[in-house]
PDB file of N, CA and C in Angstrom:
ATOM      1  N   UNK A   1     -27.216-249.387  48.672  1.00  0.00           N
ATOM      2  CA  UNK A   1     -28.541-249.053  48.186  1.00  0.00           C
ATOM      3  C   UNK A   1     -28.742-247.548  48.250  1.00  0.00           C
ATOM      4  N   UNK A   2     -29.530-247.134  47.132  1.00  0.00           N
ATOM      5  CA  UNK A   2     -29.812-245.446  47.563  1.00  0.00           C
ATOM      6  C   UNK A   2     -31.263-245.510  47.355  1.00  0.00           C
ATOM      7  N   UNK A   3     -31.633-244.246  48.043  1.00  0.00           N
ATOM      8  CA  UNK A   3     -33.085-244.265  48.443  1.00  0.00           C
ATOM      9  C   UNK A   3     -34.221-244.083  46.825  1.00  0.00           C
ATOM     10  N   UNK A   4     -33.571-244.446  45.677  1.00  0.00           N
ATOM     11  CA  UNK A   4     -34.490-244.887  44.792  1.00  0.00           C
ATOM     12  C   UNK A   4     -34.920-246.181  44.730  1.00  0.00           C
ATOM     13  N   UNK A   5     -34.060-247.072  45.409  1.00  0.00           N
ATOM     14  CA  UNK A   5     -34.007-248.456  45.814  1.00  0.00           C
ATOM     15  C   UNK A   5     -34.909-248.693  46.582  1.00  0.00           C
ATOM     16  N   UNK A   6     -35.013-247.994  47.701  1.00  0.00           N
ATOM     17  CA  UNK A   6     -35.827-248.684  48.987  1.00  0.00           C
ATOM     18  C   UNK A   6     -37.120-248.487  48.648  1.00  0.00           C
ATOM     19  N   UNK A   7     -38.035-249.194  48.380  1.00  0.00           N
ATOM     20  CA  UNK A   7     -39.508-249.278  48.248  1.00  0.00           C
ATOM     21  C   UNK A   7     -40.413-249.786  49.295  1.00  0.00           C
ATOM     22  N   UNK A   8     -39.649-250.601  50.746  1.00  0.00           N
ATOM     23  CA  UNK A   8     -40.814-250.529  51.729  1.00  0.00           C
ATOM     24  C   UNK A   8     -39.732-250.275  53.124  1.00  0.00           C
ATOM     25  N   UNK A   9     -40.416-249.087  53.646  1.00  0.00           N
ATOM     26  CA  UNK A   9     -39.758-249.000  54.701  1.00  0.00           C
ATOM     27  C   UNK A   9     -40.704-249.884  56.336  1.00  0.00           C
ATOM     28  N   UNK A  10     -40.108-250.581  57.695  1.00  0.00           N
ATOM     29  CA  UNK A  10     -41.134-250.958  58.353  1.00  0.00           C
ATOM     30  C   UNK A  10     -40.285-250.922  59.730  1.00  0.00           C
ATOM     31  N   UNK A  11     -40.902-250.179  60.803  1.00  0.00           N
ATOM     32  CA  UNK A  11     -40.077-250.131  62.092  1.00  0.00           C
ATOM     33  C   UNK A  11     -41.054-251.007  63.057  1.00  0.00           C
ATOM     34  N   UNK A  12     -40.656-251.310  63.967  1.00  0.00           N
ATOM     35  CA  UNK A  12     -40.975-252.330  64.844  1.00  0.00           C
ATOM     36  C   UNK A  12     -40.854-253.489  64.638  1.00  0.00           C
ATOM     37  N   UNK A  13     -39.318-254.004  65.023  1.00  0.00           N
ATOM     38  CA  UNK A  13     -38.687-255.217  65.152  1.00  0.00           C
ATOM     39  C   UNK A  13     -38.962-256.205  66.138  1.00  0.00           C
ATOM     40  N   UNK A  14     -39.771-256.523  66.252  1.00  0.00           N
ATOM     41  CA  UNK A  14     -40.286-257.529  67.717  1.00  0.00           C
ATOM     42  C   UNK A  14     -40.423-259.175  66.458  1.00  0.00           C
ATOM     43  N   UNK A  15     -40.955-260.132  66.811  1.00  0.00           N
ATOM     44  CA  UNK A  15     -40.711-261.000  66.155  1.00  0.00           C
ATOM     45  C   UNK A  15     -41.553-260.717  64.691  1.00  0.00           C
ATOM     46  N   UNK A  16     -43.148-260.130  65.081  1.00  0.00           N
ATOM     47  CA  UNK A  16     -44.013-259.994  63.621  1.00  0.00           C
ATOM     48  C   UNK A  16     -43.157-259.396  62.338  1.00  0.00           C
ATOM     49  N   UNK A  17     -42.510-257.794  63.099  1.00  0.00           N
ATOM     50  CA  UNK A  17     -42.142-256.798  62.355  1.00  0.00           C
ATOM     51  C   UNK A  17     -41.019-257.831  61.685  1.00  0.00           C
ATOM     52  N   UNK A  18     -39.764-258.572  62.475  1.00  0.00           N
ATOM     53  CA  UNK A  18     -38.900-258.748  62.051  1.00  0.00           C
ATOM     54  C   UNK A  18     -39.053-259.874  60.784  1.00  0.00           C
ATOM     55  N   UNK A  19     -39.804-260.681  61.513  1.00  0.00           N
ATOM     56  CA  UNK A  19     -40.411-261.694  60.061  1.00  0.00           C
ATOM     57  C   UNK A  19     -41.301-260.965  59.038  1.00  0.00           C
ATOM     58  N   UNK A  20     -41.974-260.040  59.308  1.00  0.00           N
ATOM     59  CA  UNK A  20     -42.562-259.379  57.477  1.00  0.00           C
ATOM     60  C   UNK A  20     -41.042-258.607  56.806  1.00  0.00           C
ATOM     61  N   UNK A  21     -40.368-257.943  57.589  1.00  0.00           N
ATOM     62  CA  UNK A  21     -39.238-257.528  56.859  1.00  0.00           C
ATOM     63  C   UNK A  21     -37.962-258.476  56.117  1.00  0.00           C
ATOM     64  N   UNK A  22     -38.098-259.443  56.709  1.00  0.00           N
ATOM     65  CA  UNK A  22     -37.530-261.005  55.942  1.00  0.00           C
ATOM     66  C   UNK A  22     -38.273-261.529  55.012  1.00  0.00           C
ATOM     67  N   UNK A  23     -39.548-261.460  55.223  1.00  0.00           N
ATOM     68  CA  UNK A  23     -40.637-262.192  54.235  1.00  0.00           C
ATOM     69  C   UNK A  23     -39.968-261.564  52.868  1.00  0.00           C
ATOM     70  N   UNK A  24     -40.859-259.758  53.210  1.00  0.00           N
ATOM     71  CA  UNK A  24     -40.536-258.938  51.930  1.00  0.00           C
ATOM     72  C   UNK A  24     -38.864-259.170  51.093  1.00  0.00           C
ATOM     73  N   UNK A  25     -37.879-258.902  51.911  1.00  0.00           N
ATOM     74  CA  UNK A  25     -36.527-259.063  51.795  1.00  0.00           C
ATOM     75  C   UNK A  25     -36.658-260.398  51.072  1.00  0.00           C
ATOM     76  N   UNK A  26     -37.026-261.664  50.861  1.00  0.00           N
ATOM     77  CA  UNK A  26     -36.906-262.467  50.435  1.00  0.00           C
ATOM     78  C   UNK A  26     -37.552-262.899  49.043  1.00  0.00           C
ATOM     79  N   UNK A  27     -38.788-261.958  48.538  1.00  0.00           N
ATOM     80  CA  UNK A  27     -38.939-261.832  47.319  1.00  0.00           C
ATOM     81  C   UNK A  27     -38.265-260.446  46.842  1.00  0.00           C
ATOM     82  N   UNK A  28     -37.279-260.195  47.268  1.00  0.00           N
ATOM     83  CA  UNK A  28     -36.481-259.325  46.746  1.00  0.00           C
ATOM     84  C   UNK A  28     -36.822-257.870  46.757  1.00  0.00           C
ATOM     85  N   UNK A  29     -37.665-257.629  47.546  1.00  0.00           N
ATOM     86  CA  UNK A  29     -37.815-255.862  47.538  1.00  0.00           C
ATOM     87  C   UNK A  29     -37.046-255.457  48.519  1.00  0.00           C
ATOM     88  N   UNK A  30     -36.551-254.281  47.926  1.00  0.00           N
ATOM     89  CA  UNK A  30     -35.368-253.802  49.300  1.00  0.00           C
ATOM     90  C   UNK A  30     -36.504-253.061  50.487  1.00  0.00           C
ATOM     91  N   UNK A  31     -36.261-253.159  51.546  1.00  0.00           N
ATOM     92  CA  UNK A  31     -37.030-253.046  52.841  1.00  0.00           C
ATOM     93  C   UNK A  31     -36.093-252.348  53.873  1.00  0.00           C
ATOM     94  N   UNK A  32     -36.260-250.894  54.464  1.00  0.00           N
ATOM     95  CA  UNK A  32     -35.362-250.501  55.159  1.00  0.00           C
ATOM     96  C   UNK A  32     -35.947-250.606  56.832  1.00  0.00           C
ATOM     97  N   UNK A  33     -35.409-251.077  57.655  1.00  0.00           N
ATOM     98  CA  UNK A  33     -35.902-251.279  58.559  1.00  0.00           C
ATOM     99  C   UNK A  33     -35.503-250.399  59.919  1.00  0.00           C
ATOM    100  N   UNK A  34     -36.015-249.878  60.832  1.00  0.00           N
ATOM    101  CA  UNK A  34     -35.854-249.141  62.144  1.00  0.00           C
ATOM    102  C   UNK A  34     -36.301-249.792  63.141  1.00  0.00           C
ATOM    103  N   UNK A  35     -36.029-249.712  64.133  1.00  0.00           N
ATOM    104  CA  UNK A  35     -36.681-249.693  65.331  1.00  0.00           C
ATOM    105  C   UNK A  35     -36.255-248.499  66.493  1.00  0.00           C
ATOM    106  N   UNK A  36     -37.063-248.390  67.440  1.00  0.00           N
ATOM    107  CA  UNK A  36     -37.191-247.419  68.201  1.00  0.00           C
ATOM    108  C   UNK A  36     -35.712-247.893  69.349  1.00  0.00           C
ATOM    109  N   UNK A  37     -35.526-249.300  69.462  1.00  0.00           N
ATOM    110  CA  UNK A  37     -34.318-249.683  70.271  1.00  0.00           C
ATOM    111  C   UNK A  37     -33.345-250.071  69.339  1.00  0.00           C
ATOM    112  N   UNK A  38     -32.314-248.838  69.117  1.00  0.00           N
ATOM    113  CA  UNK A  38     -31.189-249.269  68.096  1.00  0.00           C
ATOM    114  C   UNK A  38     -30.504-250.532  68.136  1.00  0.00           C
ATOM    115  N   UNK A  39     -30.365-251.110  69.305  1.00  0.00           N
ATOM    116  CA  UNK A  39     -29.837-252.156  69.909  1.00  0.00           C
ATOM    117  C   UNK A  39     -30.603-253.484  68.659  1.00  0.00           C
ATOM    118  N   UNK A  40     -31.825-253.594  69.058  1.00  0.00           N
ATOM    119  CA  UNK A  40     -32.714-254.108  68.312  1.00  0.00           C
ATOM    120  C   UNK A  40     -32.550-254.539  66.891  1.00  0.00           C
ATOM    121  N   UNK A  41     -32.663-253.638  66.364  1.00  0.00           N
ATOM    122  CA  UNK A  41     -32.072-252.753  64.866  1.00  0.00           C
ATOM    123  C   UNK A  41     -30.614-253.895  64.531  1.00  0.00           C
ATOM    124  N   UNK A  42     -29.673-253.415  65.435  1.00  0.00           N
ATOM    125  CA  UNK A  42     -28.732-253.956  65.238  1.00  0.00           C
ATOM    126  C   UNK A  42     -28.278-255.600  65.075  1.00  0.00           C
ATOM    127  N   UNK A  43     -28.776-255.752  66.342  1.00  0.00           N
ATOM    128  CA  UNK A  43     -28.999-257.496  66.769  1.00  0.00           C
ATOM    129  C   UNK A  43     -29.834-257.960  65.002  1.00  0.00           C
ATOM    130  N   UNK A  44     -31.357-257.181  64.745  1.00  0.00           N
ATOM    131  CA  UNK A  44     -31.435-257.863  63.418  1.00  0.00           C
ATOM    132  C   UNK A  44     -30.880-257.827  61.998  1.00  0.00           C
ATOM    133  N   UNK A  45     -29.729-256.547  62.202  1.00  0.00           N
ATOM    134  CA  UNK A  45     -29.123-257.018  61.264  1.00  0.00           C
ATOM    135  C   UNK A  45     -28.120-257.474  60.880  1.00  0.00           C
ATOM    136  N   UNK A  46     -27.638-258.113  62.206  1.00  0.00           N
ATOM    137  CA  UNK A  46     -26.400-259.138  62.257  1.00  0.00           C
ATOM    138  C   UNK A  46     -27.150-260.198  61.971  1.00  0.00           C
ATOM    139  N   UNK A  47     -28.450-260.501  62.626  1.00  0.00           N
ATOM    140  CA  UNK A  47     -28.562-261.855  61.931  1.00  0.00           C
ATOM    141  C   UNK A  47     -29.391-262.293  60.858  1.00  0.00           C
ATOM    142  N   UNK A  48     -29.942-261.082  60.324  1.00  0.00           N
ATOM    143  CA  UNK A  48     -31.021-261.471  59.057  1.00  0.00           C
ATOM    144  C   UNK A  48     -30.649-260.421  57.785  1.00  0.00           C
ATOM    145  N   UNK A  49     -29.579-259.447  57.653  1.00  0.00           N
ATOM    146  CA  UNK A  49     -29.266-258.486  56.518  1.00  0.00           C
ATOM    147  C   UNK A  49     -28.644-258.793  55.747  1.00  0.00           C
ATOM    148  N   UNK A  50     -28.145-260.149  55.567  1.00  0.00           N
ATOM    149  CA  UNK A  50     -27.446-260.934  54.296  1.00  0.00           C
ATOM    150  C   UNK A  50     -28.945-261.727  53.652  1.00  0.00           C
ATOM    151  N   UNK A  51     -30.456-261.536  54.071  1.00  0.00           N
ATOM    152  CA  UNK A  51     -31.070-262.340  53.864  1.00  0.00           C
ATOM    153  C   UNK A  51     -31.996-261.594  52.332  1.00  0.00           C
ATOM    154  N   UNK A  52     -31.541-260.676  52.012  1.00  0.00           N
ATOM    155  CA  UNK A  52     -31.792-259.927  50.823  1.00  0.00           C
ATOM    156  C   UNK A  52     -31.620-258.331  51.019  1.00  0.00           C
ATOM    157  N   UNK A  53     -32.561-257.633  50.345  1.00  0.00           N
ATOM    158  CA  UNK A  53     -32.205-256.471  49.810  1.00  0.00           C
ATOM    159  C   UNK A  53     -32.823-255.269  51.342  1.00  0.00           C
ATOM    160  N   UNK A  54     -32.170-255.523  52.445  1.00  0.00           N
ATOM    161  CA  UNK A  54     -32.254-255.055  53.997  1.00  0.00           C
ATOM    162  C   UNK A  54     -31.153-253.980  54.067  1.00  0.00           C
ATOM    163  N   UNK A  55     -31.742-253.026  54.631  1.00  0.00           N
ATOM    164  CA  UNK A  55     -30.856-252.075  55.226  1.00  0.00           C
ATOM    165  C   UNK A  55     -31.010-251.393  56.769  1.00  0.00           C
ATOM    166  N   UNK A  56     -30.582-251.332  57.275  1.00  0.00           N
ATOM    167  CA  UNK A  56     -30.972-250.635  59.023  1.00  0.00           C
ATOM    168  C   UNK A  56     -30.432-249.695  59.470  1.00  0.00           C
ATOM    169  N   UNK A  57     -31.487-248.439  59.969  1.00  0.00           N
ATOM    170  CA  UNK A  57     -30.920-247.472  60.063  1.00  0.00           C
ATOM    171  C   UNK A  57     -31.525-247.140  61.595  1.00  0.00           C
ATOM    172  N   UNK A  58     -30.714-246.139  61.850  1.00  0.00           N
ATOM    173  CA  UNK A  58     -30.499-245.549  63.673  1.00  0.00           C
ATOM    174  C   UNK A  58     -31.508-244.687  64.011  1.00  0.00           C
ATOM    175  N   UNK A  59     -31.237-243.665  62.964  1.00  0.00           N
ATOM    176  CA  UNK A  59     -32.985-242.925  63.683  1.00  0.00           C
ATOM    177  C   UNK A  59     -34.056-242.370  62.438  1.00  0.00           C
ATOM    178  N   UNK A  60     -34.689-242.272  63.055  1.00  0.00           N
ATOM    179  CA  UNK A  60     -36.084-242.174  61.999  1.00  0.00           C
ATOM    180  C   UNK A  60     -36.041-241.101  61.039  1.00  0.00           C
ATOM    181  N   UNK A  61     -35.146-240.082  61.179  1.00  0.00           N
ATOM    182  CA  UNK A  61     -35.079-239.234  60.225  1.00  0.00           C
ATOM    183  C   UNK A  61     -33.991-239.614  59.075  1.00  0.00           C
ATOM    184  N   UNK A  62     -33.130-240.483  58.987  1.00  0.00           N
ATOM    185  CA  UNK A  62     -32.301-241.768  58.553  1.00  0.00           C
ATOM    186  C   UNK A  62     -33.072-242.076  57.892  1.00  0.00           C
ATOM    187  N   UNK A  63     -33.784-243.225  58.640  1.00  0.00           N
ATOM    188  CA  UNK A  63     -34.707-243.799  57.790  1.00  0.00           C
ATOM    189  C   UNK A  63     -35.884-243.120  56.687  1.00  0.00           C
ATOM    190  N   UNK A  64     -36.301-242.178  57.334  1.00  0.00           N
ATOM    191  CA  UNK A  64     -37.564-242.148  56.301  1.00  0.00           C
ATOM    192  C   UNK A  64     -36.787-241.518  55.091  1.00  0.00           C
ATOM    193  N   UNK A  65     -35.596-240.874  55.221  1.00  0.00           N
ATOM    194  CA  UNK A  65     -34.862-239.916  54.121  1.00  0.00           C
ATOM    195  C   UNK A  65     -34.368-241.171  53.240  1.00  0.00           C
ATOM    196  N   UNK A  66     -34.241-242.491  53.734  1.00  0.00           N
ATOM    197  CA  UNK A  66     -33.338-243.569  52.939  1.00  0.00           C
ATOM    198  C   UNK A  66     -34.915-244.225  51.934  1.00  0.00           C
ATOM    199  N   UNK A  67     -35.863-243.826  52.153  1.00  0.00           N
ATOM    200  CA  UNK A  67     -37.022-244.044  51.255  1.00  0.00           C
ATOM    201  C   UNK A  67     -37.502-243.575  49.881  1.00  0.00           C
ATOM    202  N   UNK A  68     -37.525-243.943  48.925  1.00  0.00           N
ATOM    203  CA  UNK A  68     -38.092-243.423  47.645  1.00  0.00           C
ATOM    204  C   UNK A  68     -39.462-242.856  47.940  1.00  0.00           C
ATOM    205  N   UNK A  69     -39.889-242.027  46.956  1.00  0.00           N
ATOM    206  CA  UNK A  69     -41.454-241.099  47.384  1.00  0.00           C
ATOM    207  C   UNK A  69     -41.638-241.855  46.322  1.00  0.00           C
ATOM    208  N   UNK A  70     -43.177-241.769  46.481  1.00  0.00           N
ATOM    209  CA  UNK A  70     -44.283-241.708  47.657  1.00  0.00           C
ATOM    210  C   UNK A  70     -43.523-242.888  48.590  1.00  0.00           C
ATOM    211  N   UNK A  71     -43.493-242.350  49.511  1.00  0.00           N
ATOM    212  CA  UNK A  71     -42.454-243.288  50.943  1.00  0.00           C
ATOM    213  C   UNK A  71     -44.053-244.683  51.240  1.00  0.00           C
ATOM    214  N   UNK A  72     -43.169-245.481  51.329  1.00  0.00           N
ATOM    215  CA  UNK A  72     -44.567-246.852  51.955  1.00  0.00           C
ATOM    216  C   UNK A  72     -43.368-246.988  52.846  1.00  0.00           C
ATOM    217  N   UNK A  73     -44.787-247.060  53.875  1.00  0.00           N
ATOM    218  CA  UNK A  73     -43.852-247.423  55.639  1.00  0.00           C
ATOM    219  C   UNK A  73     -45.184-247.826  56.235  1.00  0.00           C
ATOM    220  N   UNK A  74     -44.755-249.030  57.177  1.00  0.00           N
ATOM    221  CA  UNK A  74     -45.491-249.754  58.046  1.00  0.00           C
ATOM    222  C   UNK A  74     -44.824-249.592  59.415  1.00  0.00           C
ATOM    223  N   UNK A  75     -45.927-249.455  60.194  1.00  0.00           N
ATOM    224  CA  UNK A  75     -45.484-249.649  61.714  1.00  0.00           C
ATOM    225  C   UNK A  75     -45.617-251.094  62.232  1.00  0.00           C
ATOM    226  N   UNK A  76     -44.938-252.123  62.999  1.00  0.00           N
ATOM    227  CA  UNK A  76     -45.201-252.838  63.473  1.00  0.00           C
ATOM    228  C   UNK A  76     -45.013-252.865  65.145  1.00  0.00           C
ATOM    229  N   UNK A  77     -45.850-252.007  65.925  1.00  0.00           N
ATOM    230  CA  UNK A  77     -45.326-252.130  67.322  1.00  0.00           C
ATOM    231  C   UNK A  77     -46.766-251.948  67.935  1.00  0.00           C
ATOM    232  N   UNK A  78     -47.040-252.270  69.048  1.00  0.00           N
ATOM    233  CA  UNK A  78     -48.087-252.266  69.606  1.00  0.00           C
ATOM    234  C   UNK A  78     -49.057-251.429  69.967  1.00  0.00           C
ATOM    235  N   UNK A  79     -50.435-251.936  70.133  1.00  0.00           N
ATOM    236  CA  UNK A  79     -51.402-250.965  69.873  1.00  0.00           C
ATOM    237  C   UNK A  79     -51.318-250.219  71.134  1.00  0.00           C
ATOM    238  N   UNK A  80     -52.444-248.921  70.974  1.00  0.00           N
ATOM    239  CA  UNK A  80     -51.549-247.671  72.050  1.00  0.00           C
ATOM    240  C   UNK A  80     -50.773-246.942  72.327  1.00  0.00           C
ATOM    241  N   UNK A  81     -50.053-246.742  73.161  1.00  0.00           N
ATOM    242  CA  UNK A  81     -49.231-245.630  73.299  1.00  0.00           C
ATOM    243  C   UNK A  81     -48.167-245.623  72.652  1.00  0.00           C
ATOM    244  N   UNK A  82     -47.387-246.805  72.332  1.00  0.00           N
ATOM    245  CA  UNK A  82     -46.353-247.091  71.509  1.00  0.00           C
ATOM    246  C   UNK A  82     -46.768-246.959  69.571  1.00  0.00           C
ATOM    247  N   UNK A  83     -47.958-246.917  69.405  1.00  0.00           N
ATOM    248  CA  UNK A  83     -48.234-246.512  68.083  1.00  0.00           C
ATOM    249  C   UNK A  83     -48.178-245.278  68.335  1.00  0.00           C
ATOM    250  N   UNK A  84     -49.136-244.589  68.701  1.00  0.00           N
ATOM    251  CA  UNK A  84     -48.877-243.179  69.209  1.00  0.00           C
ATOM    252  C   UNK A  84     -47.502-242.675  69.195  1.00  0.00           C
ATOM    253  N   UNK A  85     -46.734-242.719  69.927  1.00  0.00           N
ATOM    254  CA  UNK A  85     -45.198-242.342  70.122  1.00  0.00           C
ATOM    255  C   UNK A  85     -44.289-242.350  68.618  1.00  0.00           C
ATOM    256  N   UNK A  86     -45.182-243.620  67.955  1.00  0.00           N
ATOM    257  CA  UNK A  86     -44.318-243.816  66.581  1.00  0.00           C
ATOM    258  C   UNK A  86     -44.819-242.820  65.675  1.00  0.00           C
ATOM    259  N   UNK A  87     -46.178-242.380  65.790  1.00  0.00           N
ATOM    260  CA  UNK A  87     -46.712-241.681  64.630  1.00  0.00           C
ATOM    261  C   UNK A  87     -46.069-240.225  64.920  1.00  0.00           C
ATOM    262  N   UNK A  88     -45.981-240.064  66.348  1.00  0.00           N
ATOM    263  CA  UNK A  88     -45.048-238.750  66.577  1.00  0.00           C
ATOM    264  C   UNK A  88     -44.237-238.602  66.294  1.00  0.00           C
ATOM    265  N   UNK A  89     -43.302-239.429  66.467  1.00  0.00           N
ATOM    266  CA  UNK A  89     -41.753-239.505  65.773  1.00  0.00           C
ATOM    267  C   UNK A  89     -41.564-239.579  64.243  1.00  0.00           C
ATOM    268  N   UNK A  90     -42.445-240.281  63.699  1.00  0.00           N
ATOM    269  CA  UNK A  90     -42.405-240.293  62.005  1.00  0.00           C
ATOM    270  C   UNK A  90     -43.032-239.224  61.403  1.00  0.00           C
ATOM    271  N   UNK A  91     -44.187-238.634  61.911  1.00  0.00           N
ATOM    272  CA  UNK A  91     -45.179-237.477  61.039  1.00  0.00           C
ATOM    273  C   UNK A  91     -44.016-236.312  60.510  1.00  0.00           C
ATOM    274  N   UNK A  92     -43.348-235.676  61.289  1.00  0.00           N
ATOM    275  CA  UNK A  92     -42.535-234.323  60.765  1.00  0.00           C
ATOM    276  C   UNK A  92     -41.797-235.068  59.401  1.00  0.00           C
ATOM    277  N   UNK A  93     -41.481-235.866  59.433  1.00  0.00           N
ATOM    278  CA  UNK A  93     -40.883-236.269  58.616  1.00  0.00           C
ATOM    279  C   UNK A  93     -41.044-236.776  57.086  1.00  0.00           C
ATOM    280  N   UNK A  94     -42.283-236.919  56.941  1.00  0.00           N
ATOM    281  CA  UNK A  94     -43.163-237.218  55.980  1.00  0.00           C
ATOM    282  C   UNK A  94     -43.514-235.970  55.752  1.00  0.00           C
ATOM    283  N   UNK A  95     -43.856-236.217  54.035  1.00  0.00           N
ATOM    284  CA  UNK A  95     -44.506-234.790  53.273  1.00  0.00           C
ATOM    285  C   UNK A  95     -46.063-234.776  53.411  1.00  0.00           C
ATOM    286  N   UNK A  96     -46.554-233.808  53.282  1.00  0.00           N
ATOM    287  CA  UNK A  96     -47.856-233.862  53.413  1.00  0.00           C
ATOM    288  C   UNK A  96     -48.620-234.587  51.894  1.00  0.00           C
ATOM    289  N   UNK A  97     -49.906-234.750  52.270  1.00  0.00           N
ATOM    290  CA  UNK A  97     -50.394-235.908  50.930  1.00  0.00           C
ATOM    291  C   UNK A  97     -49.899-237.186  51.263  1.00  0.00           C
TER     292      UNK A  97
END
């Protein structure tokens, strides 16, 4: 896949994140997925990245670069400090607008 392909990017793999990124993956939009525990990342895409148009990447600057602009990205990780932490880690990385 190249990043004209990827149209929804979504990090936080816990069970919600991992089932909307299967959902999407399953009407066929390619969906690139992260999580903050590569481990994570990995484990889901041994067992759900044959399940359509999925890709998984290691770190967030990976990921958001493997996105078509205007980039759509969802966080799925918990409210508080761990959203926080994510919006830190993703903001530099995103264009402004």
């Amino acid at each position: 896949m190249t990043s004209t392909d990827l149209h929804f990017g979504l990090t936080g793999l816990a069970v919600m994140g991992a089932n909307l990124a299967r959902n999407v993956a399953h009407h066929d939009v390619p969906v690139a997925v992260h999580n903050r525990t590569t481990s994570r990342m990995k484990t889901f895409m041994e067992q759900h990245g044959n399940e359509g148009p999925i890709s998984g990447h290691e770190s967030t600057e990976e990921w958001i670069g493997s996105l078509a602009t205007p980039r759509v990205i969802m966080s799925m990780v918990q409210a508080g400090a761990a959203t926080d932490a994510v919006i830190e880690d993703i903001a530099p990385h995103l264009d402004r607008g």
